[in-house]
N, C-alpha and C. Protein backbone atom coordinates (compact mmCIF):
# COMPACT_ATOMS: atom_id res chain seq x y z
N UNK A 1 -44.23 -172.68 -12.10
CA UNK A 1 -44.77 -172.66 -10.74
C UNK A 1 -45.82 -171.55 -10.66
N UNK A 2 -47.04 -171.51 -10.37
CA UNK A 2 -47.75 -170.83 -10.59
C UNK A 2 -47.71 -170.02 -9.12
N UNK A 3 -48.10 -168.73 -9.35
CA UNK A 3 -48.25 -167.68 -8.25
C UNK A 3 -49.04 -167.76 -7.20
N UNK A 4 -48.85 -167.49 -5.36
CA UNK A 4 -49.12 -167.75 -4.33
C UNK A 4 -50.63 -167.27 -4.78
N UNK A 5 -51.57 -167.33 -3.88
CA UNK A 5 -53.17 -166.57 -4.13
C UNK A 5 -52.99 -165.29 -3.28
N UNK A 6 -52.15 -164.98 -2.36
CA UNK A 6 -52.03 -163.82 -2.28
C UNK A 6 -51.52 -162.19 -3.13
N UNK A 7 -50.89 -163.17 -3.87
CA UNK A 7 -50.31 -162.61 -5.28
C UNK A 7 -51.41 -161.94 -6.75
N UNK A 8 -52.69 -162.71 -6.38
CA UNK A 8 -53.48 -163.20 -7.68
C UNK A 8 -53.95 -161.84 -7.74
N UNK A 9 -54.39 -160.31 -6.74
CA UNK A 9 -54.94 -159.55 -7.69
C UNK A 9 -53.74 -158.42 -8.08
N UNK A 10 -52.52 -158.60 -8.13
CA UNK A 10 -51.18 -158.17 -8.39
C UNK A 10 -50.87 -158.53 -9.66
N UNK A 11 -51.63 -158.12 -10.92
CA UNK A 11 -51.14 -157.87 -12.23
C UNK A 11 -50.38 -156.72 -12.71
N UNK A 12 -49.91 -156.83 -13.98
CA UNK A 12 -48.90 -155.59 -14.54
C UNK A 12 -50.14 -154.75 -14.51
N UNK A 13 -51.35 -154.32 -14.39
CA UNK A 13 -52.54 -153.50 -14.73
C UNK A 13 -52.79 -152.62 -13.47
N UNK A 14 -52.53 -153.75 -12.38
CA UNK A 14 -53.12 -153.34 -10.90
C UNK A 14 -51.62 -152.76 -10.53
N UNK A 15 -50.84 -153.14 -10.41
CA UNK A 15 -49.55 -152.29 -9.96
C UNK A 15 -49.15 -150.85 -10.92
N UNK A 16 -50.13 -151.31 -12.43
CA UNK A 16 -49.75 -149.76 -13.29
C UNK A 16 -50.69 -148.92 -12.81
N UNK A 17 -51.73 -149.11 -12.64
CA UNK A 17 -53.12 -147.94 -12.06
C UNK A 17 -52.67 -147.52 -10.73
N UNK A 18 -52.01 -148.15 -9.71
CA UNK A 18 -51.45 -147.56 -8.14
C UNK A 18 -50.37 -146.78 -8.46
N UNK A 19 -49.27 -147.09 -9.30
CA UNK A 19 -48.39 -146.39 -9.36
C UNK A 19 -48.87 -145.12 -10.19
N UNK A 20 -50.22 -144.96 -11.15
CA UNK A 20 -50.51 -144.12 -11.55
C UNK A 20 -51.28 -143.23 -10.67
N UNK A 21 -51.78 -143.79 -9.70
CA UNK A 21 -52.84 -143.14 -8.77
C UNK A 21 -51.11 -142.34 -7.71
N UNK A 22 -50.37 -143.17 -7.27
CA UNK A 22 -49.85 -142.58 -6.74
C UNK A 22 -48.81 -141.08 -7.11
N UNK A 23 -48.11 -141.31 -8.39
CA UNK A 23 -48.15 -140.01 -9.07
C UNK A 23 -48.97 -138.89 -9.36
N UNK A 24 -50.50 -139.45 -9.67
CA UNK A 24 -51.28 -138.40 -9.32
C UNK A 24 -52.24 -137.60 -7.90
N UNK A 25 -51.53 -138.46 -7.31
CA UNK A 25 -51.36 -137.70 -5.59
C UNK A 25 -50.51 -136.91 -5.35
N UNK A 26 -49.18 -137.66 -5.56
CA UNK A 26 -47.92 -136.75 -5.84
C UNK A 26 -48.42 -135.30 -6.29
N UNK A 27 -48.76 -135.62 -7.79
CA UNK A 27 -48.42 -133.97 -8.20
C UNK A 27 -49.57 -132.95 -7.91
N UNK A 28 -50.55 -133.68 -7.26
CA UNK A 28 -51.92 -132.49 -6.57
C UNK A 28 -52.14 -132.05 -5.36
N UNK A 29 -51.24 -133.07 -4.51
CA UNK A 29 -50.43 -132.04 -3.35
C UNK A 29 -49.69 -131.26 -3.46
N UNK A 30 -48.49 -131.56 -4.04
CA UNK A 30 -47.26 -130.95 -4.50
C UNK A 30 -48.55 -129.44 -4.71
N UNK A 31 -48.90 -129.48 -5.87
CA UNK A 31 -49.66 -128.29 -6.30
C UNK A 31 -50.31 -127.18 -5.67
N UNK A 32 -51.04 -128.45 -4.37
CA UNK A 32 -51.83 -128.01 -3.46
C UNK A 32 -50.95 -126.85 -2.61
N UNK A 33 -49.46 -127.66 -2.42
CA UNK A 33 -48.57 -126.46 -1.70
C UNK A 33 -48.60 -125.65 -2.06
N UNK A 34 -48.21 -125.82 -3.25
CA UNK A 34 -47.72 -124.07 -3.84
C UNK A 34 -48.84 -123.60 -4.13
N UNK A 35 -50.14 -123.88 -4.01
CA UNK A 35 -51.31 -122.88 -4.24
C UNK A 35 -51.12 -122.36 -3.21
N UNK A 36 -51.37 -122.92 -1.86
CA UNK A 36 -51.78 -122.63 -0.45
C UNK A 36 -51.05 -121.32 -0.98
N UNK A 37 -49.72 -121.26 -1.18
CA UNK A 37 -48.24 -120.37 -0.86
C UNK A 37 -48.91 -118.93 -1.48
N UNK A 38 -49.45 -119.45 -3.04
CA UNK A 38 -49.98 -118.10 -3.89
C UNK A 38 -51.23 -117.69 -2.86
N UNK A 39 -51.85 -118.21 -2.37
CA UNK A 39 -53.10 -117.47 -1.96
C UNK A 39 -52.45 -116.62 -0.52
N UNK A 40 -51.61 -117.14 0.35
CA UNK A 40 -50.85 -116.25 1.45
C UNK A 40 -50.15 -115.00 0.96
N UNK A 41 -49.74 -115.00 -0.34
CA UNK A 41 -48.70 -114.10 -1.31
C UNK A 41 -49.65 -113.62 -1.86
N UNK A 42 -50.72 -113.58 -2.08
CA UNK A 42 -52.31 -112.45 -2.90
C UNK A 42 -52.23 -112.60 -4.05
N UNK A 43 -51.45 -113.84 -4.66
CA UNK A 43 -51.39 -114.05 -6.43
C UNK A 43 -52.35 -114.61 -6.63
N UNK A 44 -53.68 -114.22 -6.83
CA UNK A 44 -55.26 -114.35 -7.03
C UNK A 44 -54.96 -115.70 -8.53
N UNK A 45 -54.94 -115.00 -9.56
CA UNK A 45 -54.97 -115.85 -10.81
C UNK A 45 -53.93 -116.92 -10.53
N UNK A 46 -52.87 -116.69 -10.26
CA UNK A 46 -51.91 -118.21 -10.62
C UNK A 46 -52.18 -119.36 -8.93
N UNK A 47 -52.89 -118.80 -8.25
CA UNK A 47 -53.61 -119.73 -7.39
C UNK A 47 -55.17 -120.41 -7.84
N UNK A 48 -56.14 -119.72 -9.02
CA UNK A 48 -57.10 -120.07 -9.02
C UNK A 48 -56.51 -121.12 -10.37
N UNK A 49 -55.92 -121.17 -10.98
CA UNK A 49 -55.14 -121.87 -11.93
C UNK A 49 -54.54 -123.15 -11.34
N UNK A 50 -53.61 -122.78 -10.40
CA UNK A 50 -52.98 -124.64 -9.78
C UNK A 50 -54.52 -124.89 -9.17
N UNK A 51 -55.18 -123.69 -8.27
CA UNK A 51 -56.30 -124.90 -7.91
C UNK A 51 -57.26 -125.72 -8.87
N UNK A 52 -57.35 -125.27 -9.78
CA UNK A 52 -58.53 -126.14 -10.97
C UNK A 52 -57.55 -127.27 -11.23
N UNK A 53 -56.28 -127.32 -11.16
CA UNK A 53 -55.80 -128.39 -11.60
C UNK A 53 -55.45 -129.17 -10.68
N UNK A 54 -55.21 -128.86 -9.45
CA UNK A 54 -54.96 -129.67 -8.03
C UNK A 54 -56.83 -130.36 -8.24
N UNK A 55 -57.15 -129.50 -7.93
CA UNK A 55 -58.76 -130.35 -8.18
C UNK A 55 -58.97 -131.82 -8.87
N UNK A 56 -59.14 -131.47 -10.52
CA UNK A 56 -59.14 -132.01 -11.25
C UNK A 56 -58.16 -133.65 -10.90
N UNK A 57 -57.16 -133.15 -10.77
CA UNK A 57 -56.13 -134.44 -10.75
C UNK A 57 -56.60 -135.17 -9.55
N UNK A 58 -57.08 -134.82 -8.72
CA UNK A 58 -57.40 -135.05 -7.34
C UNK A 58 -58.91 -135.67 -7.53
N UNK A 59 -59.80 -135.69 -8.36
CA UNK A 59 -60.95 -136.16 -8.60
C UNK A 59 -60.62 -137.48 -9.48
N UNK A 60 -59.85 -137.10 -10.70
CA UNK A 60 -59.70 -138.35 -11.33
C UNK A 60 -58.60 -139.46 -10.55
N UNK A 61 -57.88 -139.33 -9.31
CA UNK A 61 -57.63 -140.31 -8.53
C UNK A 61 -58.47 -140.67 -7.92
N UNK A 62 -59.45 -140.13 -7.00
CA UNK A 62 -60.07 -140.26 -6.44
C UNK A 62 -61.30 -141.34 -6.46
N UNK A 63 -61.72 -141.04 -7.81
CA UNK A 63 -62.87 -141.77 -8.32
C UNK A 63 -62.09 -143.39 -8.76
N UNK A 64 -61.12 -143.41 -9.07
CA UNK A 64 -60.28 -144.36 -9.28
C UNK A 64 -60.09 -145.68 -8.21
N UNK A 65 -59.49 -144.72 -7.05
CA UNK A 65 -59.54 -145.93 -5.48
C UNK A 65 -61.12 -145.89 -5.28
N UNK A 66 -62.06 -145.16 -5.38
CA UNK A 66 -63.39 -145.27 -5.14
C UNK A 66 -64.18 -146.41 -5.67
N UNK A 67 -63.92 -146.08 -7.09
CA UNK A 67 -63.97 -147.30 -7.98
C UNK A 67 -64.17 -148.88 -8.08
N UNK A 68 -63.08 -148.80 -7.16
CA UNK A 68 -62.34 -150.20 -6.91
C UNK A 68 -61.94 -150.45 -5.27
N UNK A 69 -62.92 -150.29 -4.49
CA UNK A 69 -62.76 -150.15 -2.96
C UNK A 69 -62.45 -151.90 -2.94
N UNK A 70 -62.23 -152.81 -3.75
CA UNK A 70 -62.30 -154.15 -3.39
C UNK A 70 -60.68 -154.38 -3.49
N UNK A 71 -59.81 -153.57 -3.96
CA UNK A 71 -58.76 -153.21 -4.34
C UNK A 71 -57.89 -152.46 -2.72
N UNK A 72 -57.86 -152.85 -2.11
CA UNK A 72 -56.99 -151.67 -0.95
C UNK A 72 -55.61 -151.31 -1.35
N UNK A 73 -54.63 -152.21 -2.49
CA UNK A 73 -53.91 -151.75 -3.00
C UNK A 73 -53.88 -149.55 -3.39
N UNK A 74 -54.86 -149.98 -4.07
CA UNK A 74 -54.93 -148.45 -4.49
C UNK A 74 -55.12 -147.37 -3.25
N UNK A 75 -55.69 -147.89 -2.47
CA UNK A 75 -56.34 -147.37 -1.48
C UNK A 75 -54.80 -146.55 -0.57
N UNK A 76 -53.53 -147.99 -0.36
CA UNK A 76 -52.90 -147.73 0.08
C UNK A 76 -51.67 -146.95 -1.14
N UNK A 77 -51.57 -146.57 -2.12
CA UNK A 77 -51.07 -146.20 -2.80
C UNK A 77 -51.36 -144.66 -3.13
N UNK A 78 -52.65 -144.36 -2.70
CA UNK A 78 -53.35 -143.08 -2.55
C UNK A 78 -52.96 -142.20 -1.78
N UNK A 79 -52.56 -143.09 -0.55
CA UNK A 79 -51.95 -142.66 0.62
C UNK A 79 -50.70 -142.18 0.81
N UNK A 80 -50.09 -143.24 0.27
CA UNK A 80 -48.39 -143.09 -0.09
C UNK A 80 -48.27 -141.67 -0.92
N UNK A 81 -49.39 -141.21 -1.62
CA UNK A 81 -48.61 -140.17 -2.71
C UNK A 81 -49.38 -138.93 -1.97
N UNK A 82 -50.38 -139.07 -1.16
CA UNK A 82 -50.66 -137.86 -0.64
C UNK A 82 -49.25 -137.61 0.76
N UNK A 83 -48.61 -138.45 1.25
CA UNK A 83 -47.54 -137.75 2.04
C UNK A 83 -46.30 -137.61 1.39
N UNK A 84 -46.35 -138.13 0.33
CA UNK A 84 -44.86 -137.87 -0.90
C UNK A 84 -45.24 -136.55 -0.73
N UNK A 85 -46.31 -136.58 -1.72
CA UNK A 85 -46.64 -134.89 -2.20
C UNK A 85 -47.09 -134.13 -0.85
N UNK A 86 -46.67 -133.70 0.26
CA UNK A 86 -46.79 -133.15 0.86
C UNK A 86 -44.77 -132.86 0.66
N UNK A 87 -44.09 -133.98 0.98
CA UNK A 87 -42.67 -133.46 1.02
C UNK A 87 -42.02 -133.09 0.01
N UNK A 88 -42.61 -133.67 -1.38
CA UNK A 88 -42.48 -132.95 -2.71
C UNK A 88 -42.66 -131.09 -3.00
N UNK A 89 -44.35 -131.13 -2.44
CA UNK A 89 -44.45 -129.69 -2.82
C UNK A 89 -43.84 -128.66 -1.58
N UNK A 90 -42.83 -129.21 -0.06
CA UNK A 90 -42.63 -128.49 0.37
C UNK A 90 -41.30 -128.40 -0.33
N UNK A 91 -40.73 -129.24 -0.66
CA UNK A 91 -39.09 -129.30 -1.51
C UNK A 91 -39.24 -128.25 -2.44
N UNK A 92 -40.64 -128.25 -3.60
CA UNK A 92 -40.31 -126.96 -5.02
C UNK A 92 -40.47 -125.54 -3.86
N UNK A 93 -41.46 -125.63 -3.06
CA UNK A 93 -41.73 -124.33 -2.53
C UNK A 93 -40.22 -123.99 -1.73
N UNK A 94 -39.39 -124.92 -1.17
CA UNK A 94 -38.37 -124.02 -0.92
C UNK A 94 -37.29 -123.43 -1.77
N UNK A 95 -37.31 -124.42 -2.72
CA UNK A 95 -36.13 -124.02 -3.71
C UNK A 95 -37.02 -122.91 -4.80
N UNK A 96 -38.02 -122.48 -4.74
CA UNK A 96 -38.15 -121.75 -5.44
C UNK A 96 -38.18 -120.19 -4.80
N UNK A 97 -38.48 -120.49 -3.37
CA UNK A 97 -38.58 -119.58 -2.20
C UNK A 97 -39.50 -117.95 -2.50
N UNK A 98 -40.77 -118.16 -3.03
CA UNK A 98 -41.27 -117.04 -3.69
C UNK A 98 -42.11 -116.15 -2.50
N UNK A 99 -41.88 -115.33 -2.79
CA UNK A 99 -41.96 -113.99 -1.57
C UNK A 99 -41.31 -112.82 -0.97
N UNK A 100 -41.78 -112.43 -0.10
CA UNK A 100 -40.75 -111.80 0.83
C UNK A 100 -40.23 -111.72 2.07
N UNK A 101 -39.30 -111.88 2.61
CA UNK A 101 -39.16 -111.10 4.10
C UNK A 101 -38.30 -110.25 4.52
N UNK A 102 -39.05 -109.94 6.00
CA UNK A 102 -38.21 -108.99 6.64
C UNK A 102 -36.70 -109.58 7.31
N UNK A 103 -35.68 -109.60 7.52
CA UNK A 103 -34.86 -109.96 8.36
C UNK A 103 -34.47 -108.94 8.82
N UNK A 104 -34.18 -109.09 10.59
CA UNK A 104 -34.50 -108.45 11.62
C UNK A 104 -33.18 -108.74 12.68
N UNK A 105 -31.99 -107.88 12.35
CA UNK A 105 -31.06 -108.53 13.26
C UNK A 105 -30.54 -107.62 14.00
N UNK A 106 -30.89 -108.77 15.33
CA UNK A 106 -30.56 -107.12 16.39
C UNK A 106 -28.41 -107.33 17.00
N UNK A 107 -27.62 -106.63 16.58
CA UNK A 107 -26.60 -106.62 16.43
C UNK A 107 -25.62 -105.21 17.61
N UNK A 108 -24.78 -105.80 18.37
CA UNK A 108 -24.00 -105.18 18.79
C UNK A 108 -22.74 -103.86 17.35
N UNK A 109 -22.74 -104.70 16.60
CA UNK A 109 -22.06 -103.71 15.53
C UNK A 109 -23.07 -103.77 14.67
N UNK A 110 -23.98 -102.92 14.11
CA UNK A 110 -24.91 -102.14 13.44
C UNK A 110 -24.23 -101.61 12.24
N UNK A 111 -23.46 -100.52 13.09
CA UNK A 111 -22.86 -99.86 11.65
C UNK A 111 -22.17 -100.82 10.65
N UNK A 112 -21.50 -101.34 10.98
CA UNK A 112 -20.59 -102.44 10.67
C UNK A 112 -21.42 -103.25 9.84
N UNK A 113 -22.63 -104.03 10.09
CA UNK A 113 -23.07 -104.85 9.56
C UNK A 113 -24.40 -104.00 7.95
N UNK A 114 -24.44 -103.26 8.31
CA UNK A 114 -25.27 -102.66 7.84
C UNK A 114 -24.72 -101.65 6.62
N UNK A 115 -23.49 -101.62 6.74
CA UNK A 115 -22.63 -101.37 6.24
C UNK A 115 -22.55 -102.52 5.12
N UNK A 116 -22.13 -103.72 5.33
CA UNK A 116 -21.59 -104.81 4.47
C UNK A 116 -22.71 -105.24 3.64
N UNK A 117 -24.46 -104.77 4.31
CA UNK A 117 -25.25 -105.13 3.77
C UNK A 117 -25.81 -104.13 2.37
N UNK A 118 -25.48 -103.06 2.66
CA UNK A 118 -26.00 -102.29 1.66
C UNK A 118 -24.71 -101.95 0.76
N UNK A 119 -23.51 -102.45 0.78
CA UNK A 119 -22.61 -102.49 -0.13
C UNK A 119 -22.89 -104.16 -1.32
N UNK A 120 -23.95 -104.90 -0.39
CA UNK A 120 -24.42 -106.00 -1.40
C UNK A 120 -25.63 -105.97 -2.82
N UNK A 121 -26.04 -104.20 -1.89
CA UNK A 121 -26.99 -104.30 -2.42
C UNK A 121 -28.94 -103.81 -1.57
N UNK A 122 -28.32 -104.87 -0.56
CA UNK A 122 -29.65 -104.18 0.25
C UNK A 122 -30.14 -103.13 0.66
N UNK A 123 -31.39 -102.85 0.64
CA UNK A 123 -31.92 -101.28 1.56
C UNK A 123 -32.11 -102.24 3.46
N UNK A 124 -31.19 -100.90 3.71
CA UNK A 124 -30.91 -101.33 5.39
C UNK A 124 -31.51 -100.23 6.41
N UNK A 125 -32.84 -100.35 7.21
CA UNK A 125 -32.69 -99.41 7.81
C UNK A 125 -32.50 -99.55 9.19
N UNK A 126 -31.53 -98.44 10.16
CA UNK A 126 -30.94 -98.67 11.46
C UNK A 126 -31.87 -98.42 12.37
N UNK A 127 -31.89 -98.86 13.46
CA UNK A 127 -32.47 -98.16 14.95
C UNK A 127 -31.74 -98.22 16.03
N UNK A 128 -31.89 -97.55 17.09
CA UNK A 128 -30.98 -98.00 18.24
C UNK A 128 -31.95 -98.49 19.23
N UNK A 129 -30.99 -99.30 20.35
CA UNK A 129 -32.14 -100.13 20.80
C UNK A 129 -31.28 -100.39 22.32
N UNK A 130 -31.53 -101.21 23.31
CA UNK A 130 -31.17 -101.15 24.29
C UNK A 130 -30.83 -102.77 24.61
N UNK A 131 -30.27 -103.91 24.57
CA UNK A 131 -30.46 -104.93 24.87
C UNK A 131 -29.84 -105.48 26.81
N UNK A 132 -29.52 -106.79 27.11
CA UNK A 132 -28.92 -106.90 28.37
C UNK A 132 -27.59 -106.54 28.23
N UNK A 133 -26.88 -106.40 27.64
CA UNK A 133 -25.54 -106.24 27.63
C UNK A 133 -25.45 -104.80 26.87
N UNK A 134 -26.13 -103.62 26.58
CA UNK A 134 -25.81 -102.26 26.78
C UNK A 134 -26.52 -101.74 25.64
N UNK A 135 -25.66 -101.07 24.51
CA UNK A 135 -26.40 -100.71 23.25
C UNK A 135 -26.81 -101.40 22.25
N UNK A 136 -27.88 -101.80 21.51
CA UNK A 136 -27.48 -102.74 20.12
C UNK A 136 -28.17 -102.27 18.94
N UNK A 137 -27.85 -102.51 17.98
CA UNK A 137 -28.61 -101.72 16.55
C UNK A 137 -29.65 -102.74 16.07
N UNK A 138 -31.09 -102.20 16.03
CA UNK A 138 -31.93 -103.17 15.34
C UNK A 138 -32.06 -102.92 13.68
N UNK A 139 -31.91 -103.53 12.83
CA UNK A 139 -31.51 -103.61 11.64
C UNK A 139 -32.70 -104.24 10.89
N UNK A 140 -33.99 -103.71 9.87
CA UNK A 140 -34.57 -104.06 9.21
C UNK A 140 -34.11 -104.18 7.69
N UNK A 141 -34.09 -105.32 7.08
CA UNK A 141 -33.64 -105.34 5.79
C UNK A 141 -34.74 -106.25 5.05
N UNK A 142 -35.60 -105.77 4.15
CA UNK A 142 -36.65 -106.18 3.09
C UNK A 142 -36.30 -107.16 2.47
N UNK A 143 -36.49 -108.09 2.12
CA UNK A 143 -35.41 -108.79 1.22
C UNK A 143 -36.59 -110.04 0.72
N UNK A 144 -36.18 -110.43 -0.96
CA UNK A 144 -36.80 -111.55 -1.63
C UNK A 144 -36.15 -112.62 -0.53
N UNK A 145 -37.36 -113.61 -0.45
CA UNK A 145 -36.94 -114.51 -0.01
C UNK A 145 -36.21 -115.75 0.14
N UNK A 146 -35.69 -115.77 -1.02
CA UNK A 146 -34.16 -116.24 -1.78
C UNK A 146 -33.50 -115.94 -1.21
N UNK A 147 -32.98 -114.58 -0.98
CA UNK A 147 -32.24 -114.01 -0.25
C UNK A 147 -31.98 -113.49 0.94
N UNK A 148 -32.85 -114.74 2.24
CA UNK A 148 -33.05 -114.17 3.45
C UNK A 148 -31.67 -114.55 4.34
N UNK A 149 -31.14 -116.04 3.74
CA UNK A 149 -29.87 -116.78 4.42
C UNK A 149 -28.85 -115.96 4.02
N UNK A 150 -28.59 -115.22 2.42
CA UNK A 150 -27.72 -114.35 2.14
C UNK A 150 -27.20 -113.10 3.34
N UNK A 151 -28.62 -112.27 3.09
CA UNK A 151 -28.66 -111.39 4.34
C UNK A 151 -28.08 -111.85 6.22
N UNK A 152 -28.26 -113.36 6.47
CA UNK A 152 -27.63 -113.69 7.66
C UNK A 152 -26.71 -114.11 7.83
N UNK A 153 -26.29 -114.91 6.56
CA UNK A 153 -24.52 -115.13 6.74
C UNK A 153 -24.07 -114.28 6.69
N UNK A 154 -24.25 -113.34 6.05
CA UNK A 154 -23.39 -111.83 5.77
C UNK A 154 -23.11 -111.29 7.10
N UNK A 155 -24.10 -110.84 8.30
CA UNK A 155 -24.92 -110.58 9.47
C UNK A 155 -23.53 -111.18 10.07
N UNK A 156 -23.85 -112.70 10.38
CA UNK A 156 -23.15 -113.36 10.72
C UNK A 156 -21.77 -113.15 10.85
N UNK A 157 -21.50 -113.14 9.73
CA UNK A 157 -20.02 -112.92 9.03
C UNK A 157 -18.57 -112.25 10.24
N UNK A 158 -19.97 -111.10 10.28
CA UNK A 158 -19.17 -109.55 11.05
C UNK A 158 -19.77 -109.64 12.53
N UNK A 159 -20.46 -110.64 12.51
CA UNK A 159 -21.30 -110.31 14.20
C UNK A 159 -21.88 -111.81 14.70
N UNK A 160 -20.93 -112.57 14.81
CA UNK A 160 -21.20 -114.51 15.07
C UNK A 160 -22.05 -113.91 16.47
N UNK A 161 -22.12 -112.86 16.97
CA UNK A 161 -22.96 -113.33 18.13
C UNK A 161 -24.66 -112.59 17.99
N UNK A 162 -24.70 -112.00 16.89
CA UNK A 162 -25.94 -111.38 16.28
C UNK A 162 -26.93 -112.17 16.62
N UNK A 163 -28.33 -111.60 16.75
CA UNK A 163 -29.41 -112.88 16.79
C UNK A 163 -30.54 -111.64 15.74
N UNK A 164 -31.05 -112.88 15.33
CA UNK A 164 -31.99 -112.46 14.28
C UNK A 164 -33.43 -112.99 14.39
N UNK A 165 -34.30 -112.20 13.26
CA UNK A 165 -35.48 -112.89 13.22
C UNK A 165 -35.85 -112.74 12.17
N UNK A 166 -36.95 -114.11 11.20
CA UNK A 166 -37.39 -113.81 9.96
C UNK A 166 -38.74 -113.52 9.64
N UNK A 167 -39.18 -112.53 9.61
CA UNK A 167 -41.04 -112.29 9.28
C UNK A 167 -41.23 -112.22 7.76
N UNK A 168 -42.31 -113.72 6.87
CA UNK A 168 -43.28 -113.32 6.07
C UNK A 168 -43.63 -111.91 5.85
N UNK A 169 -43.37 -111.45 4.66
CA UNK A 169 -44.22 -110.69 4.09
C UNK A 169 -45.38 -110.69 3.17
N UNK A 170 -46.40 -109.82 2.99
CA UNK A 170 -47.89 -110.03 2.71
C UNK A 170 -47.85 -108.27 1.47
N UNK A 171 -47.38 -107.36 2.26
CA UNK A 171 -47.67 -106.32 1.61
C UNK A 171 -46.59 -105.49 1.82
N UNK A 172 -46.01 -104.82 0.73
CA UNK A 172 -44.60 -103.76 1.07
C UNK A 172 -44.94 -102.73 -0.47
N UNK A 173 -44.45 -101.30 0.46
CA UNK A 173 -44.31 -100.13 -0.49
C UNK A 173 -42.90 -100.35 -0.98
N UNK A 174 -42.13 -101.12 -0.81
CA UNK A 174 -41.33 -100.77 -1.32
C UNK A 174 -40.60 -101.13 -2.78
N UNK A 175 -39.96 -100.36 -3.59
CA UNK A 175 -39.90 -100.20 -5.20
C UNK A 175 -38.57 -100.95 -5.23
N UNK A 176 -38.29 -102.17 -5.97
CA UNK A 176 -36.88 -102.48 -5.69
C UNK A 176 -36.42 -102.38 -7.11
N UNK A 177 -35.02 -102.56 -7.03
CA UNK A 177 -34.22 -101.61 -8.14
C UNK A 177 -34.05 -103.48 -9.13
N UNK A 178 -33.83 -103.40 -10.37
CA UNK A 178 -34.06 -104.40 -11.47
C UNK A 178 -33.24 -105.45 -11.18
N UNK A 179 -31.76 -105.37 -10.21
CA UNK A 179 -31.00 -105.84 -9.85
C UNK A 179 -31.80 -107.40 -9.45
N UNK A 180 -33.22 -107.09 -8.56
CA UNK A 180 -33.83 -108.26 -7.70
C UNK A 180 -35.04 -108.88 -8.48
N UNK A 181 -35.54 -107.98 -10.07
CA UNK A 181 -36.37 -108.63 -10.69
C UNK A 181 -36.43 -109.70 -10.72
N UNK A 182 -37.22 -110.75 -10.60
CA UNK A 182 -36.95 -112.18 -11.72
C UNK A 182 -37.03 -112.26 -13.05
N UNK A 183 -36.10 -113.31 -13.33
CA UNK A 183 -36.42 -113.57 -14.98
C UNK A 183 -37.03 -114.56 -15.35
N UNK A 184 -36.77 -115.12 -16.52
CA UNK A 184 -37.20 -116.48 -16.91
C UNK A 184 -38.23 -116.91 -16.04
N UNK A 185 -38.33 -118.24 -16.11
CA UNK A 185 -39.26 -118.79 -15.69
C UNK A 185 -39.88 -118.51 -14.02
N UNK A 186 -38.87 -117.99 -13.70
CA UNK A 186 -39.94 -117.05 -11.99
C UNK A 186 -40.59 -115.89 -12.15
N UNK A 187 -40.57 -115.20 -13.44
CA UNK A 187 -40.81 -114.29 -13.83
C UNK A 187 -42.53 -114.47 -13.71
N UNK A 188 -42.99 -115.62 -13.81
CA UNK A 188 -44.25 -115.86 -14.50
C UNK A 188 -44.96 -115.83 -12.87
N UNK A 189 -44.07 -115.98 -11.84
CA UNK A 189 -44.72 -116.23 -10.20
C UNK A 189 -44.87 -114.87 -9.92
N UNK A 190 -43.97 -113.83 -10.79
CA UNK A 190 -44.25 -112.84 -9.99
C UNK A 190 -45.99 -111.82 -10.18
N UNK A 191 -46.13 -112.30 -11.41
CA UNK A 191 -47.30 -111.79 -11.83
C UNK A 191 -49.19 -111.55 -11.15
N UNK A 192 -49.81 -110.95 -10.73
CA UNK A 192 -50.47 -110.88 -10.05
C UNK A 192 -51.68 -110.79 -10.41
């Protein structure tokens, strides 16, 4: 039985070049994220690096659906992988979570919490502060950004009625002890 004519420009060739176009959308957004991420974080070289290659991959799709504008297959397959790779490269950028922040929890028990935090490990520093309900301790703690949910369950833990806040970091004096180095393969993000 031979194939409908709607079927006819649907070869193993034309469905392998979309699914190839669409992987290479995939991985030059994806890329595109985590550049954006290095250039907010001031990692000059390992952002000018994904960008030549976000580029690149992004030209040779490009010219591809261009190519073949008689084709909307590709066209729509182009599409498909530029919003994959938008939820792709936000998925590596969280699980890899590279940066820093501040967490900022303003807490009725201070001592208490601040306490549990720098027995983990953290540098904690206190303030006193005034909220609606009387005294409360505002609590700055530096922290890789891996470790920002650590720092609030902990928070949490001792103070379920704590409220917090998380600020991006860009620039910090501060020297952290080898405990928070990275190794292996994050080792290579931290480089500047």
């Amino acid at each position: 039985m031979p194939a409908p004519d709607w079927l006819a420009p649907f070869t193993f060739g034309t469905l392998l070049t979309g699914v190839l176009i669409l992987a290479a959308r995939i991985g030059d957004v994806s890329i595109g994220t985590i550049r954006t991420l290095m250039v907010v974080n001031g990692r000059r070289r390992l952002a000018f690096v994904l960008s030549f290659f976000e580029v690149l991959i992004w030209v040779l799709a490009v010219s591809k659906v261009f190519g073949n504008l008689d084709q909307p297959f590709y066209a729509v397959m182009f599409a498909l992988g530029a919003a994959s790779g938008n939820y792709v490269g936000m998925t590596i950028e969280s699980r890899v979570a590279l940066g820093e922040q501040i967490v900022r929890v303003f807490t009725g028990r201070g001592r208490e919490v601040a306490e549990a935090l720098r027995k983990d490990g953290y540098r904690v520093m206190e303030m006193a502060g005034t909220g609606e309900g009387g005294p409360v301790a505002l609590l700055f703690v530096d922290v890789e950004r891996r470790n920002a949910m650590h720092v609030i369950r902990a928070a949490r833990a001792i103070d379920p009625a704590c409220h917090y806040i998380l600020d991006d970091v860009r620039l910090t004096s501060a020297v952290r002890s080898r405990l928070f180095e990275p190794t292996g393969w994050r080792a290579v993000f931290k480089r500047k």
